[in-house]
PDB file of N, CA and C in Angstrom:
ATOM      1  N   UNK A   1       0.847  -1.182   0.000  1.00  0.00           N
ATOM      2  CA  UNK A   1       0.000   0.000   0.000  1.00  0.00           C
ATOM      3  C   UNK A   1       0.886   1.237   0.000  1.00  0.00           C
ATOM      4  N   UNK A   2       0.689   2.032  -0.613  1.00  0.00           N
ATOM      5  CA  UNK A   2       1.308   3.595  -1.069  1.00  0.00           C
ATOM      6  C   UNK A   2       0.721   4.314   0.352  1.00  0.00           C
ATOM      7  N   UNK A   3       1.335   5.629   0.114  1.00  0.00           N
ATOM      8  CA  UNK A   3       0.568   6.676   0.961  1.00  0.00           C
ATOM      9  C   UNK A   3      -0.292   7.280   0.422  1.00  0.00           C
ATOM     10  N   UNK A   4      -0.444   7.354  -0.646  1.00  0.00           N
ATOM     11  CA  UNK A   4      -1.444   8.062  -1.341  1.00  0.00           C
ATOM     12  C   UNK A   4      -3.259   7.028  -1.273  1.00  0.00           C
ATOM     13  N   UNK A   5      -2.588   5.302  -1.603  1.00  0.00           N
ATOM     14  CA  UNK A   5      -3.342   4.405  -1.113  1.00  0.00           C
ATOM     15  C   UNK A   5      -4.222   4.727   0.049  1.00  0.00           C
ATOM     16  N   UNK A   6      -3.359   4.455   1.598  1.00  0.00           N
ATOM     17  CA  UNK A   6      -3.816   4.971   2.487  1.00  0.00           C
ATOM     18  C   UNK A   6      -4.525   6.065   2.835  1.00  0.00           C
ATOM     19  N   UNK A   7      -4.096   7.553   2.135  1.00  0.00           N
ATOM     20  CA  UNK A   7      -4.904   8.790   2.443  1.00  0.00           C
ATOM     21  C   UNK A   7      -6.194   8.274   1.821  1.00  0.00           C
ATOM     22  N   UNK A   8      -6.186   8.137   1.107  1.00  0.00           N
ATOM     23  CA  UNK A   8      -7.856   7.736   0.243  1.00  0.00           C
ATOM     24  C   UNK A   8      -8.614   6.801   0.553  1.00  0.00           C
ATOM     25  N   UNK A   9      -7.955   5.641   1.282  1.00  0.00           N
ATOM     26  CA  UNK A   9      -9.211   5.010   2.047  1.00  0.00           C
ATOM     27  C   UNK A   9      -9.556   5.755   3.328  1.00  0.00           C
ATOM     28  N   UNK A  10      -8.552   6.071   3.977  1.00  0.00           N
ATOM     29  CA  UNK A  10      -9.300   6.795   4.989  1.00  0.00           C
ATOM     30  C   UNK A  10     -10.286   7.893   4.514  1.00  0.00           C
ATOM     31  N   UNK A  11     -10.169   8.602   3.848  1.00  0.00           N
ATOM     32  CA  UNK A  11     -10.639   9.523   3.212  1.00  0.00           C
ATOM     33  C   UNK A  11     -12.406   9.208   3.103  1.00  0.00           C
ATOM     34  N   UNK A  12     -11.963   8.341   2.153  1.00  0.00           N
ATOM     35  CA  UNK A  12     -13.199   7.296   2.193  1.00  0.00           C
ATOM     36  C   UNK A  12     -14.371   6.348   3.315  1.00  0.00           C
ATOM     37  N   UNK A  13     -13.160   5.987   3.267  1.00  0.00           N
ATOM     38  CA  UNK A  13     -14.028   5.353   4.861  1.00  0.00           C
ATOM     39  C   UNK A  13     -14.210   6.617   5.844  1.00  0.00           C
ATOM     40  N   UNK A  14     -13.799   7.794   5.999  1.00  0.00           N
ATOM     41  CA  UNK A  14     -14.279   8.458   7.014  1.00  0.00           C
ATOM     42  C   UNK A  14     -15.671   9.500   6.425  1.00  0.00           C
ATOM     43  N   UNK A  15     -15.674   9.111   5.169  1.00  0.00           N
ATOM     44  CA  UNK A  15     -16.977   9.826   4.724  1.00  0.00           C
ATOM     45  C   UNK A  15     -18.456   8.949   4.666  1.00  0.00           C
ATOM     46  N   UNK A  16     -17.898   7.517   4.724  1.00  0.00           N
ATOM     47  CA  UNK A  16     -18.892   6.670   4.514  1.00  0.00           C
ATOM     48  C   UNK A  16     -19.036   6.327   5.903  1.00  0.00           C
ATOM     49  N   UNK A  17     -18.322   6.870   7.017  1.00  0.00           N
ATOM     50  CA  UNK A  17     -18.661   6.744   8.548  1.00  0.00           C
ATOM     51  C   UNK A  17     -20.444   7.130   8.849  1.00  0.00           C
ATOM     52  N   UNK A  18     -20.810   6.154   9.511  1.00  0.00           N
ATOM     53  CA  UNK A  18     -22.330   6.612  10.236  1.00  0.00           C
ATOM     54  C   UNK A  18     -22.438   7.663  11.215  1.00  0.00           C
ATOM     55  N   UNK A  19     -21.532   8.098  11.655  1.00  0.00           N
ATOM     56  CA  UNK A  19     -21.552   9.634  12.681  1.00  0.00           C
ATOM     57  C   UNK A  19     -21.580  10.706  11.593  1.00  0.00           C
ATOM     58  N   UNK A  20     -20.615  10.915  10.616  1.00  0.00           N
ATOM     59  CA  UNK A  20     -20.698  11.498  10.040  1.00  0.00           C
ATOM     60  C   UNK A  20     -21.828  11.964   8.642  1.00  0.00           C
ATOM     61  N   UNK A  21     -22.588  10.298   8.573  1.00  0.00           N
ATOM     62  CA  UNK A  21     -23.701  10.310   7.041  1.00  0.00           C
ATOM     63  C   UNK A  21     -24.540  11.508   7.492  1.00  0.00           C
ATOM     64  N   UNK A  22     -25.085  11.936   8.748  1.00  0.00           N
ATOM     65  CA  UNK A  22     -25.664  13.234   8.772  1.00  0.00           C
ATOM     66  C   UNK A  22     -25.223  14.498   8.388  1.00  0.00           C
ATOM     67  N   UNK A  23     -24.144  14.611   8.589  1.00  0.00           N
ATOM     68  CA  UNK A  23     -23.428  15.746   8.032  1.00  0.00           C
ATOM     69  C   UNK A  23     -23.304  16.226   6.677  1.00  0.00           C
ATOM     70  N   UNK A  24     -22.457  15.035   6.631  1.00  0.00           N
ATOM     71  CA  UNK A  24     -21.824  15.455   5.195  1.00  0.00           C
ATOM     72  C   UNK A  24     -20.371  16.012   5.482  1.00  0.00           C
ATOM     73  N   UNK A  25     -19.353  15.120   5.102  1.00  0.00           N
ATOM     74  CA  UNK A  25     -17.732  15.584   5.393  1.00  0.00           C
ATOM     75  C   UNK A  25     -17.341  16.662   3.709  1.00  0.00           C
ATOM     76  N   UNK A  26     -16.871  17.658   3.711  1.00  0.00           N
ATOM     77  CA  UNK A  26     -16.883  18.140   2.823  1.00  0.00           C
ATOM     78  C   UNK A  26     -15.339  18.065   2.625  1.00  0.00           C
ATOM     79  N   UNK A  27     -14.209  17.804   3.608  1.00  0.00           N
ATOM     80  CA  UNK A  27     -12.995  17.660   3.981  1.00  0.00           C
ATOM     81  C   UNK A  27     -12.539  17.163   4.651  1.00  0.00           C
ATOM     82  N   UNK A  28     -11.360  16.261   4.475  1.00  0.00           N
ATOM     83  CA  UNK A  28     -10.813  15.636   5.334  1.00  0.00           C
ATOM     84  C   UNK A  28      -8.948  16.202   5.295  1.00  0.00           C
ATOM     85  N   UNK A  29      -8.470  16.880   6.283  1.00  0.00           N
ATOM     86  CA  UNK A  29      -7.038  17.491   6.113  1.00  0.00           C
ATOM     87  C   UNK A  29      -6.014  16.237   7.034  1.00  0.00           C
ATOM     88  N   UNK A  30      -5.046  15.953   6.309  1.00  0.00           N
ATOM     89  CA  UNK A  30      -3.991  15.140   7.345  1.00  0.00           C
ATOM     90  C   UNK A  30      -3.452  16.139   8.067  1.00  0.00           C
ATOM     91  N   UNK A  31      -2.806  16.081   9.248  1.00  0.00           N
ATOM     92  CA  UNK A  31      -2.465  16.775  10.083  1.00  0.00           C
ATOM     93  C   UNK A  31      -1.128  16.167  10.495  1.00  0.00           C
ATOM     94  N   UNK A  32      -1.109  14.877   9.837  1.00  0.00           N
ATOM     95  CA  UNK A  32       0.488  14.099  10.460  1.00  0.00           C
ATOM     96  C   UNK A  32       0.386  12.538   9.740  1.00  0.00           C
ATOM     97  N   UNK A  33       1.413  12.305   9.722  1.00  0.00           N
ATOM     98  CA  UNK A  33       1.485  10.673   8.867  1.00  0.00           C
ATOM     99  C   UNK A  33       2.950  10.220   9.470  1.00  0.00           C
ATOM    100  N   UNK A  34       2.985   9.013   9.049  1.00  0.00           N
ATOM    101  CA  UNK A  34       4.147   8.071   9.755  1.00  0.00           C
ATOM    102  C   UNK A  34       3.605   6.845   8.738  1.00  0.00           C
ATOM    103  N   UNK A  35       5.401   6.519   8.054  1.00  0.00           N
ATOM    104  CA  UNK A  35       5.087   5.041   7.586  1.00  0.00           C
ATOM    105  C   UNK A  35       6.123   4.231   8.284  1.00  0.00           C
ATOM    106  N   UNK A  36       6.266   2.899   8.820  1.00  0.00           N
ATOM    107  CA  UNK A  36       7.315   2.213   9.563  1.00  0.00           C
ATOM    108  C   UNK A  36       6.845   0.939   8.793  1.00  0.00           C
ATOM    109  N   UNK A  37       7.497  -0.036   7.841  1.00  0.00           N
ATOM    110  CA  UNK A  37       7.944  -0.994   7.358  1.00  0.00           C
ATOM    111  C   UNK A  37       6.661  -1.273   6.519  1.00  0.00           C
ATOM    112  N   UNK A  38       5.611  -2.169   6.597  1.00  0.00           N
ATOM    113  CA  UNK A  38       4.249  -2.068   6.290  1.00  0.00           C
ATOM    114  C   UNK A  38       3.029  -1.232   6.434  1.00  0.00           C
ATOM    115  N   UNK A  39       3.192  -0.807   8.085  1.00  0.00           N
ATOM    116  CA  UNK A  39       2.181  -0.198   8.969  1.00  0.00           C
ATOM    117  C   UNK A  39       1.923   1.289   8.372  1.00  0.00           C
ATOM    118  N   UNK A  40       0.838   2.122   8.552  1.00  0.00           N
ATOM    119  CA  UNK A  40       0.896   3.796   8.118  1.00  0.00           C
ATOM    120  C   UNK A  40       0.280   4.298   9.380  1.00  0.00           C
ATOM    121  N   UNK A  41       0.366   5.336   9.693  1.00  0.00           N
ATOM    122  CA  UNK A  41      -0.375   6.258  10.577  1.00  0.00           C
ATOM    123  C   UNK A  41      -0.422   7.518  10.870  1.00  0.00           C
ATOM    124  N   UNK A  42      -1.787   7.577  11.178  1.00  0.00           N
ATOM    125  CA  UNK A  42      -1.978   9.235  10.152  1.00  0.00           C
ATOM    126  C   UNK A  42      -2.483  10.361  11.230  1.00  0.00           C
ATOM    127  N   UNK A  43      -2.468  11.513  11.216  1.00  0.00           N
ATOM    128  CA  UNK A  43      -3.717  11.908  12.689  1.00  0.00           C
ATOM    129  C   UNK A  43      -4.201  12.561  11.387  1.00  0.00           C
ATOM    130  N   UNK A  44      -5.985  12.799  11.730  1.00  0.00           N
ATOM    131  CA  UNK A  44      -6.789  13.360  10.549  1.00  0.00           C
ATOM    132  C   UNK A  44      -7.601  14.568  11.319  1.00  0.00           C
ATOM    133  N   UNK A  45      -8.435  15.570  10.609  1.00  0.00           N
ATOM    134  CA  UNK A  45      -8.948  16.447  11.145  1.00  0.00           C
ATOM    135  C   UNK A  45     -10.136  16.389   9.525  1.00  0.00           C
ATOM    136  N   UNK A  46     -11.422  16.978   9.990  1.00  0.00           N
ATOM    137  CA  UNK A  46     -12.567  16.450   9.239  1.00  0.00           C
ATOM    138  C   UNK A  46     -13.432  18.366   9.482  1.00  0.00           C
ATOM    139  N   UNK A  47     -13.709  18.292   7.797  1.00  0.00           N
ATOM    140  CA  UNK A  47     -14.542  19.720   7.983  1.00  0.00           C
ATOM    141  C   UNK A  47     -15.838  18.973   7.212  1.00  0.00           C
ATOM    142  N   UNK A  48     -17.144  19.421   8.057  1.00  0.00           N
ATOM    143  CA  UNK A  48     -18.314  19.154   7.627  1.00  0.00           C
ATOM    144  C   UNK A  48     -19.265  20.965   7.011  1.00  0.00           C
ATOM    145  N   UNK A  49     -20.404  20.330   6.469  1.00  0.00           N
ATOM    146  CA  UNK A  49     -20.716  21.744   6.365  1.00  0.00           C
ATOM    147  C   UNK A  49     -20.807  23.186   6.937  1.00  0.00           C
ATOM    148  N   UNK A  50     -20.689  23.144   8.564  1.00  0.00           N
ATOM    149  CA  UNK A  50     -20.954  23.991   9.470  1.00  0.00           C
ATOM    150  C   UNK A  50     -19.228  24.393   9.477  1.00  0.00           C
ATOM    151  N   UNK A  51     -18.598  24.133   8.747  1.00  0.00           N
ATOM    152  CA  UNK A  51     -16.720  23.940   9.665  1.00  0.00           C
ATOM    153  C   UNK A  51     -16.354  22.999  10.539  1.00  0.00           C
ATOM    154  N   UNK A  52     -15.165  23.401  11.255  1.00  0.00           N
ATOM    155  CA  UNK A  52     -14.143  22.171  11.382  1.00  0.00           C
ATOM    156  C   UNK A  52     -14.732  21.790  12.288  1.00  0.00           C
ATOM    157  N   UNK A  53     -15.015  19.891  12.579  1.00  0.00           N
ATOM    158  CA  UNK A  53     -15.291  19.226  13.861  1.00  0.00           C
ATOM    159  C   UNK A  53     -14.162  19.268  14.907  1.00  0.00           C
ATOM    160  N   UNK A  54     -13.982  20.978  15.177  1.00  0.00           N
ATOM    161  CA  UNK A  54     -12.913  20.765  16.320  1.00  0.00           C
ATOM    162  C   UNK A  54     -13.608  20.883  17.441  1.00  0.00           C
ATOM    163  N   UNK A  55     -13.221  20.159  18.601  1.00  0.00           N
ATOM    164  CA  UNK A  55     -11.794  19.496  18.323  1.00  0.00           C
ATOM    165  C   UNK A  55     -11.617  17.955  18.101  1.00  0.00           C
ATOM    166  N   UNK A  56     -12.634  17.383  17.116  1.00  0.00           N
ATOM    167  CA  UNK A  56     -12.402  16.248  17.056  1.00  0.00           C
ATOM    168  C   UNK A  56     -11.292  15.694  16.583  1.00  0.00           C
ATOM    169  N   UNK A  57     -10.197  14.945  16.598  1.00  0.00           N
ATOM    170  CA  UNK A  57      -9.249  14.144  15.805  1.00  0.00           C
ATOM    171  C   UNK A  57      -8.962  12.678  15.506  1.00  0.00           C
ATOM    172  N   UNK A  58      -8.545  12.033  14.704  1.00  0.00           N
ATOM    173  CA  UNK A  58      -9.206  10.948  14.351  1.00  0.00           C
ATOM    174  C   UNK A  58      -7.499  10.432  13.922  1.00  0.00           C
ATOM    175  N   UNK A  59      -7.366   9.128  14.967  1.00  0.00           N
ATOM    176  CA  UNK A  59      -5.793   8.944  14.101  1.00  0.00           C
ATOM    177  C   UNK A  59      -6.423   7.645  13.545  1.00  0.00           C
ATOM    178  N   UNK A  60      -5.955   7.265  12.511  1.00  0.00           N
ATOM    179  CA  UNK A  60      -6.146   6.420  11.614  1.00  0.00           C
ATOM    180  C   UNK A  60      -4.691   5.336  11.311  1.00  0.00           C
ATOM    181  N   UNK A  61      -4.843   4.250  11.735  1.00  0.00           N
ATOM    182  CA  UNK A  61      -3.630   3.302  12.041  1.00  0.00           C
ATOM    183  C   UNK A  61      -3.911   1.830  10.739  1.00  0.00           C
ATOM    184  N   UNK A  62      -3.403   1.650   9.601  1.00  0.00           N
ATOM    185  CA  UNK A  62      -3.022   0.541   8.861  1.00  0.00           C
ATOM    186  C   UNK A  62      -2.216  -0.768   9.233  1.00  0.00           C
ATOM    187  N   UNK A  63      -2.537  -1.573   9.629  1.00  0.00           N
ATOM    188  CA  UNK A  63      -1.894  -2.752  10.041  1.00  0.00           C
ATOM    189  C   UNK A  63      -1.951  -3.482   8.932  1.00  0.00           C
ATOM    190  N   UNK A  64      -0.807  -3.540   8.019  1.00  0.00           N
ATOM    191  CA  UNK A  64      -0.158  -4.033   7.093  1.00  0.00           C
ATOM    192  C   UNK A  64       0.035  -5.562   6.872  1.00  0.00           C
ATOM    193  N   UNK A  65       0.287  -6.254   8.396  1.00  0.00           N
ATOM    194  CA  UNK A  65       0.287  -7.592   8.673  1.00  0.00           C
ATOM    195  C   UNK A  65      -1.005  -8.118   8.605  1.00  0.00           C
ATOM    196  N   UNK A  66      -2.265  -7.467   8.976  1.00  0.00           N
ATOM    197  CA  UNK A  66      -3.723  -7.935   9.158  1.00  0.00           C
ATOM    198  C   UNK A  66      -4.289  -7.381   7.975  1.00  0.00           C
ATOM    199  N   UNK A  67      -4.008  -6.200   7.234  1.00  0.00           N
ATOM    200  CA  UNK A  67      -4.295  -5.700   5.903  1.00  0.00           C
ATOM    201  C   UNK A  67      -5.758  -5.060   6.760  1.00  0.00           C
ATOM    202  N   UNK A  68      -5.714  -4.199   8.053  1.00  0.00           N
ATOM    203  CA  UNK A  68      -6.917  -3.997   8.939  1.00  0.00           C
ATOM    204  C   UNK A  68      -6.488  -2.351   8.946  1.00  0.00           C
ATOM    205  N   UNK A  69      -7.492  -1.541   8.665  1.00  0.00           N
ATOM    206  CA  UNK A  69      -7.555  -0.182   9.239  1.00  0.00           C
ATOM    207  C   UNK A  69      -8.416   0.007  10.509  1.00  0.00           C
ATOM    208  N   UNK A  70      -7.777   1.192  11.500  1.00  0.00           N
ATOM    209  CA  UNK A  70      -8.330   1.154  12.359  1.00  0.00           C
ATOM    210  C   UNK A  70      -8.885   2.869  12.692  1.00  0.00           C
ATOM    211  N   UNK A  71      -9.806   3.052  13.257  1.00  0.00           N
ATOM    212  CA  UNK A  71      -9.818   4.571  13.082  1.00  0.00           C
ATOM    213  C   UNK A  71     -10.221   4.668  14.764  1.00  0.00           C
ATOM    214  N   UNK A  72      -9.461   5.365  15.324  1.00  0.00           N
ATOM    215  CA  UNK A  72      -9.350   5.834  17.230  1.00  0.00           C
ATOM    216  C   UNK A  72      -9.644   7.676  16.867  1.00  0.00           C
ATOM    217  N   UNK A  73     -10.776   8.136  17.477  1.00  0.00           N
ATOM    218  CA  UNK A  73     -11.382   9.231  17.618  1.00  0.00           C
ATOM    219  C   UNK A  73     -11.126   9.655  19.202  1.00  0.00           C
ATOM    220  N   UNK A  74     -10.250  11.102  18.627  1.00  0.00           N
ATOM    221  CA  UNK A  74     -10.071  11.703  20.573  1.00  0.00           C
ATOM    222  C   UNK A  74     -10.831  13.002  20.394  1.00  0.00           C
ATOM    223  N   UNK A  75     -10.867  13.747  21.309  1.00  0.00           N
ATOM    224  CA  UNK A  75     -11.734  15.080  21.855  1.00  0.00           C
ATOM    225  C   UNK A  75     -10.629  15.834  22.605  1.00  0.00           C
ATOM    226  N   UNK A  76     -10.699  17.176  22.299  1.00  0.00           N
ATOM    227  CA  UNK A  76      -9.448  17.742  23.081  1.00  0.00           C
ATOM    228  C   UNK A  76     -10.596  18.375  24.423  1.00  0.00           C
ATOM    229  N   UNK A  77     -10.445  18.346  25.398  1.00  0.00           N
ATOM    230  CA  UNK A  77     -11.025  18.762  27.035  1.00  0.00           C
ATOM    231  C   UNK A  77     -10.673  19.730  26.945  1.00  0.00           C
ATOM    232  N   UNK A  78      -9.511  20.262  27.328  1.00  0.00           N
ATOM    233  CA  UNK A  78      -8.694  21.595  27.399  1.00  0.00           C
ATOM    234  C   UNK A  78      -7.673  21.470  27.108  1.00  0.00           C
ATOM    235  N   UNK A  79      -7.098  23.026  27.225  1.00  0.00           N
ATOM    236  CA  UNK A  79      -5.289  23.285  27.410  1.00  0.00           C
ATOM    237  C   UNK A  79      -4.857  23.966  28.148  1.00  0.00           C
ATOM    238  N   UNK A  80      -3.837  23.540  28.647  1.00  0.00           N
ATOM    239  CA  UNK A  80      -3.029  24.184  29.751  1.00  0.00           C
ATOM    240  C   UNK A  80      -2.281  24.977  29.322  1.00  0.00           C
ATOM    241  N   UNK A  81      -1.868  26.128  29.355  1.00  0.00           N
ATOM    242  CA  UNK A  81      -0.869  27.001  28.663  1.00  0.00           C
ATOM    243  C   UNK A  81       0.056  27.340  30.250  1.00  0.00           C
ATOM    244  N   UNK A  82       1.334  27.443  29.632  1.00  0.00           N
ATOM    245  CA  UNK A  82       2.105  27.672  31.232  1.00  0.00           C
ATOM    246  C   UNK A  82       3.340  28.523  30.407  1.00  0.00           C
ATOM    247  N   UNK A  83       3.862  29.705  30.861  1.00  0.00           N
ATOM    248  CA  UNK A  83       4.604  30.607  30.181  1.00  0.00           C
ATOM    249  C   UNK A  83       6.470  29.938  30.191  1.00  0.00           C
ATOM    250  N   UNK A  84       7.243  29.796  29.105  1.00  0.00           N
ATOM    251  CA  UNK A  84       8.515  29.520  29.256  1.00  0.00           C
ATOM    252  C   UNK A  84       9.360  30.447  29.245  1.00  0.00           C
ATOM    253  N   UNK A  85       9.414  31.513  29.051  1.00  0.00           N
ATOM    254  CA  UNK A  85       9.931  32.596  28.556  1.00  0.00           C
ATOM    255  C   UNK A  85      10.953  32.850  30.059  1.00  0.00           C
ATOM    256  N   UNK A  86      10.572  32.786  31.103  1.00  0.00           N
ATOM    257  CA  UNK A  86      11.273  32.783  32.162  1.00  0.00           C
ATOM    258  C   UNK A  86      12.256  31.999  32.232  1.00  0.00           C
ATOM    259  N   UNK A  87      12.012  31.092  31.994  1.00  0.00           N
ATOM    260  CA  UNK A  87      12.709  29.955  31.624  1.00  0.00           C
ATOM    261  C   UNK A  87      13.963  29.514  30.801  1.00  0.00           C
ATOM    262  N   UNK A  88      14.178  30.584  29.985  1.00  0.00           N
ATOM    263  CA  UNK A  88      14.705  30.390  28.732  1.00  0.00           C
ATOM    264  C   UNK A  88      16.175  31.406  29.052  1.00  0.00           C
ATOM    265  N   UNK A  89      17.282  31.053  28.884  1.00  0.00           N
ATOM    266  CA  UNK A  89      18.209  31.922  29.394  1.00  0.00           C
ATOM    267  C   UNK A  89      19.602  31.454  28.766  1.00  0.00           C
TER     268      UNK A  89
END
């Protein structure tokens, strides 16, 4: 499987997702990818008609040995911001 392979099924499969058939995904942006020997893995970010489902993110993992995609959906809670600038010397 290519990377280009991979972007497009996910692509795919995250439009033909049942959370999403209400919507309507009008975009799907990679945000990060990784290939290691067979395996791919991607983090994804998804714009529906209203704009971006933030903060949803969706990493999307190819298991090359099982020929199995897997798609793990997180939610960002918050952020902590803490200043370094003091720090820095």
């Amino acid at each position: 499987m290519t990377t280009r392979d991979f972007i497009s099924i996910v692509e795919n499969e995250l439009k033909d997702f049942a959370d999403f058939r209400d919507d309507g995904i009008s975009e799907v942006v990679q945000v990060w990818y990784c290939k290691t020997i067979q395996n791919h893995k991607g983090l994804f970010i998804v714009k529906d008609k209203y704009g971006w489902k933030y903060p949803c993110f969706i990493e999307a993992t190819y298991n090359g040995d099982k020929g199995e995609l897997y798609l793990d959906f997180y939610r960002k809670y918050f952020k902590h911001v803490f200043s370094v600038a003091d720090k820095e010397q």
